[in-house]
Protein backbone atom coordinates (compact mmCIF):
# COMPACT_ATOMS: atom_id res chain seq x y z
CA UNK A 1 0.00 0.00 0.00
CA UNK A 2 1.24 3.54 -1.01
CA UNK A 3 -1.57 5.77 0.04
CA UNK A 4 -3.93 5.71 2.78
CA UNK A 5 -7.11 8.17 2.63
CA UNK A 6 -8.61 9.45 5.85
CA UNK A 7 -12.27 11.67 5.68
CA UNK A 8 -12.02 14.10 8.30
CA UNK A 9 -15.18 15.99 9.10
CA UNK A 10 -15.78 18.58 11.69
CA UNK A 11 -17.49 16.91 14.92
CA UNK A 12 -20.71 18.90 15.96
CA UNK A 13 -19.75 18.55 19.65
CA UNK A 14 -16.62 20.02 18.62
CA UNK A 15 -13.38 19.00 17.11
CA UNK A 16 -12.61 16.71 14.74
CA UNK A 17 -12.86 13.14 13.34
CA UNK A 18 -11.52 11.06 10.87
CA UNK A 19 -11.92 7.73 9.27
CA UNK A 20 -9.61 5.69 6.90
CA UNK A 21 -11.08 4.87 3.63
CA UNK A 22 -11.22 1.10 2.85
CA UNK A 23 -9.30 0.07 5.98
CA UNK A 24 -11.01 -0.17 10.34
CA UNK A 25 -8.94 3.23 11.14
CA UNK A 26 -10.60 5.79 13.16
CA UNK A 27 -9.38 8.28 15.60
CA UNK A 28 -10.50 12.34 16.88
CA UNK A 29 -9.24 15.45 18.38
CA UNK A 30 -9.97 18.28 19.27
CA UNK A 31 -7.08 20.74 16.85
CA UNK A 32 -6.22 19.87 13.38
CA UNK A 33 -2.56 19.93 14.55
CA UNK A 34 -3.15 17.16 16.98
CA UNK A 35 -5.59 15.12 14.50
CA UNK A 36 -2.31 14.82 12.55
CA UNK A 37 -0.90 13.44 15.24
CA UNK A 38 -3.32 11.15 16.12
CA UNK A 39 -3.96 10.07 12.68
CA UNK A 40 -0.05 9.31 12.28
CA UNK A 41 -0.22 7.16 15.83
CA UNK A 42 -3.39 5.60 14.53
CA UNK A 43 -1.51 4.17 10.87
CA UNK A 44 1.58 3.41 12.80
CA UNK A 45 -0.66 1.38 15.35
CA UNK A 46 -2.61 -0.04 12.56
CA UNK A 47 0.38 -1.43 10.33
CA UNK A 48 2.71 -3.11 13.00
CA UNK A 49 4.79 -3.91 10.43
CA UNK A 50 6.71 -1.21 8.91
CA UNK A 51 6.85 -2.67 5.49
CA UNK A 52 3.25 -2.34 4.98
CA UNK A 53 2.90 1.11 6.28
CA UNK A 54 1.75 3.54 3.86
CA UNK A 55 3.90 5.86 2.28
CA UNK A 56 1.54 9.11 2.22
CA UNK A 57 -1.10 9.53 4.61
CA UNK A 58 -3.98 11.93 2.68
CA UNK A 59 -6.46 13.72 4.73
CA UNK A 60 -10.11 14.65 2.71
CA UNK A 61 -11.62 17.42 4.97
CA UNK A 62 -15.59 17.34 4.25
CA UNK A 63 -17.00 20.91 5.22
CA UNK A 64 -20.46 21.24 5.27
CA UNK A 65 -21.45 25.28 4.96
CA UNK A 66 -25.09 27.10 5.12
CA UNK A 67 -25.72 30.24 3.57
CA UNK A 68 -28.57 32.47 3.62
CA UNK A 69 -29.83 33.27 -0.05
């Protein structure tokens, strides 16, 4: 594996959460900065071995916004 894809969408209780794409990888925080983190702990824990480790870690943000017309 060469990629690994994790959806990251803002939590309504605050923060933020993301799952991987295709693979049982989920983690949240409550910064950006430290959902990198987390997400980087979370692959690491995830692929034991470091052969199998992805080689880029891509986060999709998903944004939902409201405007008034």
């Amino acid at each position: 594996m060469t990629e690994i894809v994790f959806q990251v969408e803002e939590d309504p209780d605050g923060g933020y959460t993301a799952r991987a794409l295709g693979q049982s990888v989920f983690t949240e925080a409550d910064t950006v900065e430290e959902l990198r983190e987390k997400i980087r702990e979370a692959v690491t824990c995830h692929f034991e071995n470091p052969d199998q480790r992805p080689k880029v870690i891509r986060l999709h943000f998903i944004r939902d916004e409201v405007i008034a017309p």
